[in-house]
C-alpha atoms as a PDB file:
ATOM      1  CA  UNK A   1     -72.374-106.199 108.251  1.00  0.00           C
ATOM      2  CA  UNK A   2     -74.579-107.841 105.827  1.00  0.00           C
ATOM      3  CA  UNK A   3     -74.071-109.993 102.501  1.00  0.00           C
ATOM      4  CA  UNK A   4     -75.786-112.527 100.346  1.00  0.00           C
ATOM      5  CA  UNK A   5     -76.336-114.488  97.041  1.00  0.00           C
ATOM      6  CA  UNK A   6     -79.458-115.092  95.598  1.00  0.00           C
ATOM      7  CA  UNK A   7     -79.452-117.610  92.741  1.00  0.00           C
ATOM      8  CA  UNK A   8     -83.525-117.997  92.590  1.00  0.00           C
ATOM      9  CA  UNK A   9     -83.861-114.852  90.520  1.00  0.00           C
ATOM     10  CA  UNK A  10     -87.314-114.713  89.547  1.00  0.00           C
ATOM     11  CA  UNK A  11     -88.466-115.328  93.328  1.00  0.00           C
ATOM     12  CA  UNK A  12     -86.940-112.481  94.157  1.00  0.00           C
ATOM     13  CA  UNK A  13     -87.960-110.153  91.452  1.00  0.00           C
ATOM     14  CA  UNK A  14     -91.739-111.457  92.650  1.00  0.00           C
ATOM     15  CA  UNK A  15     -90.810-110.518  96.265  1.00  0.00           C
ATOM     16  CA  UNK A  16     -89.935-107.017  95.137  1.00  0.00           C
ATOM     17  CA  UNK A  17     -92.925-106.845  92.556  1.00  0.00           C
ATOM     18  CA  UNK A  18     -95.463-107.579  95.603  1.00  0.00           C
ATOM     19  CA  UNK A  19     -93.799-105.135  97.782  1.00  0.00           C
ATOM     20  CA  UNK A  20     -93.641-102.506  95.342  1.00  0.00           C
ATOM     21  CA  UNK A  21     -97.325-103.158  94.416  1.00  0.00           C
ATOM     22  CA  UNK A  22     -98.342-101.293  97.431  1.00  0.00           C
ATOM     23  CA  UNK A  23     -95.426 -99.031  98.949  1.00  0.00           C
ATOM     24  CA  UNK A  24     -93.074 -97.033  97.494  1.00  0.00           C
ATOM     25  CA  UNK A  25     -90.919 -96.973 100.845  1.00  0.00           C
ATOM     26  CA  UNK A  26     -90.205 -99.415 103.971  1.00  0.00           C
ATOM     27  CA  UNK A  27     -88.044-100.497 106.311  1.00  0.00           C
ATOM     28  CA  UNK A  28     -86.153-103.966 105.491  1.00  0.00           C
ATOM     29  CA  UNK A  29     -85.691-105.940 108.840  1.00  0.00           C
ATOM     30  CA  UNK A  30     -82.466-108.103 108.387  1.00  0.00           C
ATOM     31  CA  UNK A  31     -81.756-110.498 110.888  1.00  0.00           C
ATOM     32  CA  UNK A  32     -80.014-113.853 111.031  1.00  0.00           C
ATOM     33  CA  UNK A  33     -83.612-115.430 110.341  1.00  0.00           C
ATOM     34  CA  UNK A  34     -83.577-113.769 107.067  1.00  0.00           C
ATOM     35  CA  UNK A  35     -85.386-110.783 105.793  1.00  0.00           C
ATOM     36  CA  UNK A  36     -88.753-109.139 106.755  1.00  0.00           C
ATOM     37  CA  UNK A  37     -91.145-106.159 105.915  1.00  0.00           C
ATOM     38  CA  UNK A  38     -94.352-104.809 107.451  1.00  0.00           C
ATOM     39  CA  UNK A  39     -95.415-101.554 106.352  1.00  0.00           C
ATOM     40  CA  UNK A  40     -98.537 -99.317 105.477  1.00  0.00           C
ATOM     41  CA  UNK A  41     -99.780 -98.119 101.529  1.00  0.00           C
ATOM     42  CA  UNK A  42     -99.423 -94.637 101.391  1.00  0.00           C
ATOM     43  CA  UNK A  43    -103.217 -94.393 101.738  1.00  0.00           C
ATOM     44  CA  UNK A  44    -103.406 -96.550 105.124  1.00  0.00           C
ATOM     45  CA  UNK A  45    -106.031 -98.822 103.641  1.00  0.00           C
ATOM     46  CA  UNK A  46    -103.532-101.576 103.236  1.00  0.00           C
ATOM     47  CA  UNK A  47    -100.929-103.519 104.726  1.00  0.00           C
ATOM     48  CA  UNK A  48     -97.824-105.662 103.910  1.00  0.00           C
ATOM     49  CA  UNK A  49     -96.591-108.231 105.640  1.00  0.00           C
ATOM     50  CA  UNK A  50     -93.505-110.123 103.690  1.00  0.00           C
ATOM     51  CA  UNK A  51     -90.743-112.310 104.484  1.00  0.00           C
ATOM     52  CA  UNK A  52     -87.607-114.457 103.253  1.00  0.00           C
ATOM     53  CA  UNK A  53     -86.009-116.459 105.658  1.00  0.00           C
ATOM     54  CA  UNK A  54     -82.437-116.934 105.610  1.00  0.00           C
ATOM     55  CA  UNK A  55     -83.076-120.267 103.942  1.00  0.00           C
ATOM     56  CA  UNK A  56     -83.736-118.803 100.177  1.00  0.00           C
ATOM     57  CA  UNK A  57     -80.326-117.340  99.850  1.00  0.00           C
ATOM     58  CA  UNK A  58     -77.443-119.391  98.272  1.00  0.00           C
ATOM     59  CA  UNK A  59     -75.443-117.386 101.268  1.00  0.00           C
ATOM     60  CA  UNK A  60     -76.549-115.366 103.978  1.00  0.00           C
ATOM     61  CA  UNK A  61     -74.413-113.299 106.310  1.00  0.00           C
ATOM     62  CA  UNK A  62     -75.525-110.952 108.519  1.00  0.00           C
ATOM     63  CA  UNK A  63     -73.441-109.692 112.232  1.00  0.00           C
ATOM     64  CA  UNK A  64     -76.565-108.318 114.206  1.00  0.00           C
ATOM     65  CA  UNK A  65     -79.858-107.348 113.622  1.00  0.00           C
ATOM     66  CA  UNK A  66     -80.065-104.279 111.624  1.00  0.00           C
ATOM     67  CA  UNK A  67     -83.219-101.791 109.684  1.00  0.00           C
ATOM     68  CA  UNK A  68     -82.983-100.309 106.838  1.00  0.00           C
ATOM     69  CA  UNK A  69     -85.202 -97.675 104.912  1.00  0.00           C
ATOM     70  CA  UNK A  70     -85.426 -98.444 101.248  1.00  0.00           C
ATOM     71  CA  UNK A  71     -87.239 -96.697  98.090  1.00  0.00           C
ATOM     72  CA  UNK A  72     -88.973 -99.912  96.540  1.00  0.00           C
ATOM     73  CA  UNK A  73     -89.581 -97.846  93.596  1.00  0.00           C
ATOM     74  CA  UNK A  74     -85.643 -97.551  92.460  1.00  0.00           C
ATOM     75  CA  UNK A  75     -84.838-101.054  94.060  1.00  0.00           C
ATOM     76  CA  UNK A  76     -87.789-102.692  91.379  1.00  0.00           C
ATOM     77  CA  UNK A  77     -86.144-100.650  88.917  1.00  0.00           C
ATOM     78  CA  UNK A  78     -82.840-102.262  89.205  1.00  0.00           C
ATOM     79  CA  UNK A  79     -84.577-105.753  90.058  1.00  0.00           C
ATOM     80  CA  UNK A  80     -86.257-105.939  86.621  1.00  0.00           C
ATOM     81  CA  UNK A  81     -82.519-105.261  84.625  1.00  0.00           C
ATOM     82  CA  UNK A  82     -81.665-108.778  86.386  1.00  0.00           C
ATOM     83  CA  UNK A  83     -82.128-111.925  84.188  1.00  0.00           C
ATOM     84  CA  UNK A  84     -83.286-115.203  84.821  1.00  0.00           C
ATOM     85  CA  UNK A  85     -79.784-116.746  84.628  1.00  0.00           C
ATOM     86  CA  UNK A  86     -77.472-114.207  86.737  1.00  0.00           C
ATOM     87  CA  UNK A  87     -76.718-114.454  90.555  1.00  0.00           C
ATOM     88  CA  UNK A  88     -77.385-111.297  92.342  1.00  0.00           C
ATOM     89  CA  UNK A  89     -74.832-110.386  95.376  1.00  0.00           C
ATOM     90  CA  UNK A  90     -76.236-107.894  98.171  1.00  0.00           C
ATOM     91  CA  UNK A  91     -74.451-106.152 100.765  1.00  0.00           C
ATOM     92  CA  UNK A  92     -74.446-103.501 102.759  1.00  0.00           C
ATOM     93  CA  UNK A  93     -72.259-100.550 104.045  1.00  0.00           C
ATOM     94  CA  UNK A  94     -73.404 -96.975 103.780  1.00  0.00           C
ATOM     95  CA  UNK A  95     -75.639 -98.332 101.219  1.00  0.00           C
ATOM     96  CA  UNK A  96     -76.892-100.672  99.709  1.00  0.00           C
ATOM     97  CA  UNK A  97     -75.234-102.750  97.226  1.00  0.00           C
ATOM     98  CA  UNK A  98     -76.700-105.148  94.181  1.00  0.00           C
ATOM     99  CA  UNK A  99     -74.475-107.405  91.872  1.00  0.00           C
ATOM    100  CA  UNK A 100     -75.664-109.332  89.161  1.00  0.00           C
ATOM    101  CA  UNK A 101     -73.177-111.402  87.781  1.00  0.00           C
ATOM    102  CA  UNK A 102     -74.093-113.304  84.762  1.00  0.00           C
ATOM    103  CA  UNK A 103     -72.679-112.764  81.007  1.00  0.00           C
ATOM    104  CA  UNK A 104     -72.188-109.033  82.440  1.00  0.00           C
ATOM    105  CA  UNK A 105     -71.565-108.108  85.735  1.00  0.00           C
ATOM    106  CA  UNK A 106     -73.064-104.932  86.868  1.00  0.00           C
ATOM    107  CA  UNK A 107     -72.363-103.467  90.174  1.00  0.00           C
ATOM    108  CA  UNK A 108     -75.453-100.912  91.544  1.00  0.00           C
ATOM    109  CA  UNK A 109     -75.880 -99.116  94.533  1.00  0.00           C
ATOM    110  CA  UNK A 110     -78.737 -97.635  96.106  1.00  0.00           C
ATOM    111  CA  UNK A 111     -79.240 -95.468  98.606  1.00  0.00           C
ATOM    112  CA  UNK A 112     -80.420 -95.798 101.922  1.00  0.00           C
ATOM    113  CA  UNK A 113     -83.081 -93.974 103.450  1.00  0.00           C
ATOM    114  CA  UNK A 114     -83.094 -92.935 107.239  1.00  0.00           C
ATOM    115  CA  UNK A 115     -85.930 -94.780 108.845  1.00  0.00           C
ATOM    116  CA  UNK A 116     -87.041 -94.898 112.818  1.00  0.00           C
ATOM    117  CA  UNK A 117     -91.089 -95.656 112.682  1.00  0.00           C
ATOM    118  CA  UNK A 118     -91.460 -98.865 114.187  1.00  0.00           C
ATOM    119  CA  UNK A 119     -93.694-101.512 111.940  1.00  0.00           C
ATOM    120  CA  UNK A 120     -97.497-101.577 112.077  1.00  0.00           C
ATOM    121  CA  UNK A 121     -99.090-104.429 113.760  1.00  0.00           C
ATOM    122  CA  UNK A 122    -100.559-107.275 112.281  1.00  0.00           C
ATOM    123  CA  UNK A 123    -104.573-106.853 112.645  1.00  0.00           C
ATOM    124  CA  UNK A 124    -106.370-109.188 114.711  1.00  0.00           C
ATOM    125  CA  UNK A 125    -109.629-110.470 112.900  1.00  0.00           C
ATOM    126  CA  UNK A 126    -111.347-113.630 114.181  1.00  0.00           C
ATOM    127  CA  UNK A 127    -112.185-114.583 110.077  1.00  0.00           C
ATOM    128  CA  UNK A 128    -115.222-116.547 109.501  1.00  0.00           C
ATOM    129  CA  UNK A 129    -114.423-118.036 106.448  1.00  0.00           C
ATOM    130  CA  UNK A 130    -110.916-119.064 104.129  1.00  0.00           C
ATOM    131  CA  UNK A 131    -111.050-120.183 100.602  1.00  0.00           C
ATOM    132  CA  UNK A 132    -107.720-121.615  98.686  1.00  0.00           C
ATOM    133  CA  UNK A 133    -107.596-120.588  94.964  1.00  0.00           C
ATOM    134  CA  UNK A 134    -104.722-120.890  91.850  1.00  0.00           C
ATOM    135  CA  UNK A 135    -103.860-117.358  91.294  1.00  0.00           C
ATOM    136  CA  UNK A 136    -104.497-117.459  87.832  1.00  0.00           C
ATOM    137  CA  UNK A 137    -108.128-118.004  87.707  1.00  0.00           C
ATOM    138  CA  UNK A 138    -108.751-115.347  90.249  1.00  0.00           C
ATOM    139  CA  UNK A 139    -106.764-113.135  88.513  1.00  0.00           C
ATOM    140  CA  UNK A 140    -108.740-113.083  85.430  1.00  0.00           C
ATOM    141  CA  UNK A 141    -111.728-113.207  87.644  1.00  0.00           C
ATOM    142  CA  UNK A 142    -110.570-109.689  89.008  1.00  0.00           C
ATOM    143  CA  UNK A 143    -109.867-108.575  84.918  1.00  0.00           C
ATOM    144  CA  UNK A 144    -113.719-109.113  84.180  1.00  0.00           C
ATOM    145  CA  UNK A 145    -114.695-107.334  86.987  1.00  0.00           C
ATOM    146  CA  UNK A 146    -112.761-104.521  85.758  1.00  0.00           C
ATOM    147  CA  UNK A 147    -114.914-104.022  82.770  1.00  0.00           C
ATOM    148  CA  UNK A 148    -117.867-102.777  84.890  1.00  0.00           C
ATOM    149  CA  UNK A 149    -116.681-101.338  88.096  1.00  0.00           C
ATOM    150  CA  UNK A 150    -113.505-100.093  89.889  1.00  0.00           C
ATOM    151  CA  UNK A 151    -114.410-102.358  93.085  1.00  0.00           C
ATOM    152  CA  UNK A 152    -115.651-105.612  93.530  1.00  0.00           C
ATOM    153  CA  UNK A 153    -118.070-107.417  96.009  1.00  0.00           C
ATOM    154  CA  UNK A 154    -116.510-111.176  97.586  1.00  0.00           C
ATOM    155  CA  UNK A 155    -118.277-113.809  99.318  1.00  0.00           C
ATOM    156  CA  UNK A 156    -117.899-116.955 100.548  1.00  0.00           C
ATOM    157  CA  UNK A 157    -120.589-119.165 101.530  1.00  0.00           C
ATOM    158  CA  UNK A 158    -121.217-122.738  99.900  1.00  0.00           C
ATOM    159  CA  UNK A 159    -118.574-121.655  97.437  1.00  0.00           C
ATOM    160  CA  UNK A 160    -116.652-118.410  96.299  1.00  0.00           C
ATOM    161  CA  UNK A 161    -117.923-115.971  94.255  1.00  0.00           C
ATOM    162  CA  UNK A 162    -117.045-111.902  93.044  1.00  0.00           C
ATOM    163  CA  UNK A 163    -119.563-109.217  92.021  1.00  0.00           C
ATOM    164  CA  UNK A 164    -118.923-106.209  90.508  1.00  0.00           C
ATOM    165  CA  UNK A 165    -121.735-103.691  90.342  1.00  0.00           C
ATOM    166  CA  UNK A 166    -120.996-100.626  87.930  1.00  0.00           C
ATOM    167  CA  UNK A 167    -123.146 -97.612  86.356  1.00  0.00           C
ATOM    168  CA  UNK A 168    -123.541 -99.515  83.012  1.00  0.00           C
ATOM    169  CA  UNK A 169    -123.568-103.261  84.221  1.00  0.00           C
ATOM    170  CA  UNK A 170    -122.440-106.392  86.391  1.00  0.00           C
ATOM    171  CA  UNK A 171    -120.893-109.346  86.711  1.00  0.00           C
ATOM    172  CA  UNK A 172    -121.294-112.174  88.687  1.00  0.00           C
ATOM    173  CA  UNK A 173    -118.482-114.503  88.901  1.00  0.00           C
ATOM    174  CA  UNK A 174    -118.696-117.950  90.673  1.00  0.00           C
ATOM    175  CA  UNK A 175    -115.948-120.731  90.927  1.00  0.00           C
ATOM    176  CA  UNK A 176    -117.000-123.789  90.741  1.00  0.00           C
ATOM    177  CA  UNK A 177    -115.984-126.410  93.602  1.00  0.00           C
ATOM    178  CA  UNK A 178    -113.407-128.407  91.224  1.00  0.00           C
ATOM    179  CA  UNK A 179    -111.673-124.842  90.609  1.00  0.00           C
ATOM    180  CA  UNK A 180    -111.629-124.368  94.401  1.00  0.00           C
ATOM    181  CA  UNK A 181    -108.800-126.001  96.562  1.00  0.00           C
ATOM    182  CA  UNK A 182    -109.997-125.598  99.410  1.00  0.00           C
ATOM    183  CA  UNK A 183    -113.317-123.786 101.892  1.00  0.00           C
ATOM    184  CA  UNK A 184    -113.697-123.450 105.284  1.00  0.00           C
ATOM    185  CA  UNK A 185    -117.133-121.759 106.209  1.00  0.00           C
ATOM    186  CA  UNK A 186    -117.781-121.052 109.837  1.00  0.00           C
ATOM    187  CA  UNK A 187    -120.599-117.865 108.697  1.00  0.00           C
ATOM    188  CA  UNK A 188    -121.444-116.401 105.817  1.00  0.00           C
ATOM    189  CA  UNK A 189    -118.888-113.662 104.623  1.00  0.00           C
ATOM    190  CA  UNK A 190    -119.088-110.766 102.185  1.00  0.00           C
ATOM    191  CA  UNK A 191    -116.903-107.457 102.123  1.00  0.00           C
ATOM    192  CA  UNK A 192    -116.401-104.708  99.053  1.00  0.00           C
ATOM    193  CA  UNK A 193    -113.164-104.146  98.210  1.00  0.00           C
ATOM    194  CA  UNK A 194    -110.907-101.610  95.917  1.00  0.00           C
ATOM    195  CA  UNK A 195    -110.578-103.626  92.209  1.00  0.00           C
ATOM    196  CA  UNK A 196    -106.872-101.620  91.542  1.00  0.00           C
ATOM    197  CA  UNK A 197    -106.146-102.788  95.465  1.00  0.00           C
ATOM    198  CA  UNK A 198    -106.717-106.638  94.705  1.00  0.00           C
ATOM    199  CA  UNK A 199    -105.111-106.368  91.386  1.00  0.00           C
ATOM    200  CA  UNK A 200    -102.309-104.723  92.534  1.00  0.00           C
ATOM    201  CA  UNK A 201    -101.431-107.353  95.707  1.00  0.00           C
ATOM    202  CA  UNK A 202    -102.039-110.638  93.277  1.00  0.00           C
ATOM    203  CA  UNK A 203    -100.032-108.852  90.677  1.00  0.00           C
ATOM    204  CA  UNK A 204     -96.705-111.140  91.971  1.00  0.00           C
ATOM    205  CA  UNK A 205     -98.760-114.507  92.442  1.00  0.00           C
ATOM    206  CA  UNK A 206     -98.056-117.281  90.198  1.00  0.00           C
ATOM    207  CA  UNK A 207     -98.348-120.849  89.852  1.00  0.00           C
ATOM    208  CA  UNK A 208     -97.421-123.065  91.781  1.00  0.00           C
ATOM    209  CA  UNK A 209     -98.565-120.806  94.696  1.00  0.00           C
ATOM    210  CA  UNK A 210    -101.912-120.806  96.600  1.00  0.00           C
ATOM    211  CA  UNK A 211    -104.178-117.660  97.248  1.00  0.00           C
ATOM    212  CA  UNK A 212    -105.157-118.382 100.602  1.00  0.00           C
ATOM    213  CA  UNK A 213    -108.122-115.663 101.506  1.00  0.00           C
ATOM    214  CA  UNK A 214    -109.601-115.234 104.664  1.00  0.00           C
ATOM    215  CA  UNK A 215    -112.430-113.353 104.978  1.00  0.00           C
ATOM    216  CA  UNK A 216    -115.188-111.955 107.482  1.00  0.00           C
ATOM    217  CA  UNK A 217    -118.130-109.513 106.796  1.00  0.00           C
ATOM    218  CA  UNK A 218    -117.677-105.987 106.545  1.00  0.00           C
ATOM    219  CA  UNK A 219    -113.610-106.643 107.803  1.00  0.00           C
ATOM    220  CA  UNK A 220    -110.181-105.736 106.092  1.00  0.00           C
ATOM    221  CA  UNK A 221    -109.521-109.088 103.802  1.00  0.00           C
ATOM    222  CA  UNK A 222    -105.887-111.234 104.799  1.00  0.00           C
ATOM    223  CA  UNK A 223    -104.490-112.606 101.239  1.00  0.00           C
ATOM    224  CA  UNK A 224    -101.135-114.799 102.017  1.00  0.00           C
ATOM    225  CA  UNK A 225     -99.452-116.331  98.805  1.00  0.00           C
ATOM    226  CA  UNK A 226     -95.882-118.092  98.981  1.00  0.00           C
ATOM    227  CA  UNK A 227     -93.143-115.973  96.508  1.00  0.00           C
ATOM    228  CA  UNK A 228     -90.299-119.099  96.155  1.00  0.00           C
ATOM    229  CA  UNK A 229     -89.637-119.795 100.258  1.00  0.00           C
ATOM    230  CA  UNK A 230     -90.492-116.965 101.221  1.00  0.00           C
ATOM    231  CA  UNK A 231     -94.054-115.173 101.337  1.00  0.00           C
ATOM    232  CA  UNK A 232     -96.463-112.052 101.416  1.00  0.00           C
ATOM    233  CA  UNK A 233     -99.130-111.614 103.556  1.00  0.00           C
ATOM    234  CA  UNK A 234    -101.339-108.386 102.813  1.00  0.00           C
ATOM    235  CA  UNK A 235    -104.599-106.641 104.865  1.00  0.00           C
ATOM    236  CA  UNK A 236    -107.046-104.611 102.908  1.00  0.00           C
ATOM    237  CA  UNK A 237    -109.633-102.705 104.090  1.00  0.00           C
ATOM    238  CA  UNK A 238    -113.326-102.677 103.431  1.00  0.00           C
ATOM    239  CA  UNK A 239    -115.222-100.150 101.137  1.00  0.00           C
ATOM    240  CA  UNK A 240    -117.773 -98.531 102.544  1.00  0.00           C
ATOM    241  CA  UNK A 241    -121.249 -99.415 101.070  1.00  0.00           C
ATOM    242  CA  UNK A 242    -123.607 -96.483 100.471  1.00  0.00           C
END
């Protein structure tokens, strides 16, 4: 029905890590392009959009298009007992199946949950504005901002900056244009956003991935980062200023 062998390990630890950041359950979309997700936070303030094509598997077998509910919860569970060096085997019957064979080799099985809602759709924003960023500098950006508020103001005009307005302070945070890949600028754009929301869909981005962040005023922010070959695409919504 369905089988495959991942050697890149840590890719797909991150894959699970960025899924689980937001949702606790989904439904996987197997195909013979590879694997793909789409799915709502429990709150409905943000969306995931993830993929690995058939191409980051050592093997990849799969007889026809099939869905399949998962808890993300107990599958990151099991994901972070894997080690850098073992090869995991997944298949599928009644449910599914996780190998890791290195110096052990431990055989799990998870269940599978019933699952008919068809995915969301992808939003449809005309964005005004895209900055490309290393994920480790706005990362620590977003851990400053943290000290003074729970949600954080970004813009990008000239350059790319974060605010974070709190009861006892701010911060002001700009990034200055040699630690900015890339801007494109067609207007002016500025949005508040949920600090535990961005920290929670970076939380899997690491070097050598890009942020790429597209944003328009007053819109839901679209934050796309690559996780090995495959990657995560995410939608948050705005907070509304008082």
């Amino acid at each position: 029905m369905f089988s495959a062998v991942i050697s890149d390990t840590k890719s797909w630890k991150n894959s699970i890590d960025a899924i689980v950041a937001l949702i606790d359950e989904g439904t996987l979309q197997i195909d013979k392009d590879g694997i793909k997700l789409r799915a709502m936070d429990p709150s409905q303030i943000a969306l995931v959009d993830f993929e690995l094509p058939a191409k980051a598997f050592e093997k990849y077998d799969v007889d026809k298009p099939i869905s399949i509910g998962i808890d993300f919860t107990e599958l990151s569970k099991i994901t972070k007992r894997s080690r850098i060096e073992d090869k995991i085997e997944l298949s599928l019957d009644t449910r599914l199946k996780m190998i890791f064979r290195g110096e052990t080799t431990r055989d799990f099985n998870i269940s599978v949950i019933e699952s008919t809602a068809n995915p969301p759709k992808e939003p449809n924003i005309d964005f005004t504005s895209e900055v490309k960023i290393n994920p480790n500098i706005i990362k620590e950006a977003l851990k400053d901002a943290e000290l003074v508020s729970n949600h954080v103001a970004l813009k990008i005009d000239s350059g790319f900056s974060i605010r974070a307005d709190g009861d006892t302070g701010s911060v002001d945070i700009k990034f200055p244009q040699e630690n900015v890949l890339s801007i494109n600028v067609k207007k002016e754009s500025r949005a508040v956003f949920s600090l535990d929301h961005l920290t929670n869909i970076l939380r899997a981005a690491e070097l050598p991935s890009v942020v790429t962040i597209k944003l328009k005023s007053d819109a839901p922010i679209r934050i796309e980062y690559s996780l090995g070959n495959g990657r995560v695409i995410y939608y948050l919504a705005p907070r509304i200023e008082s």
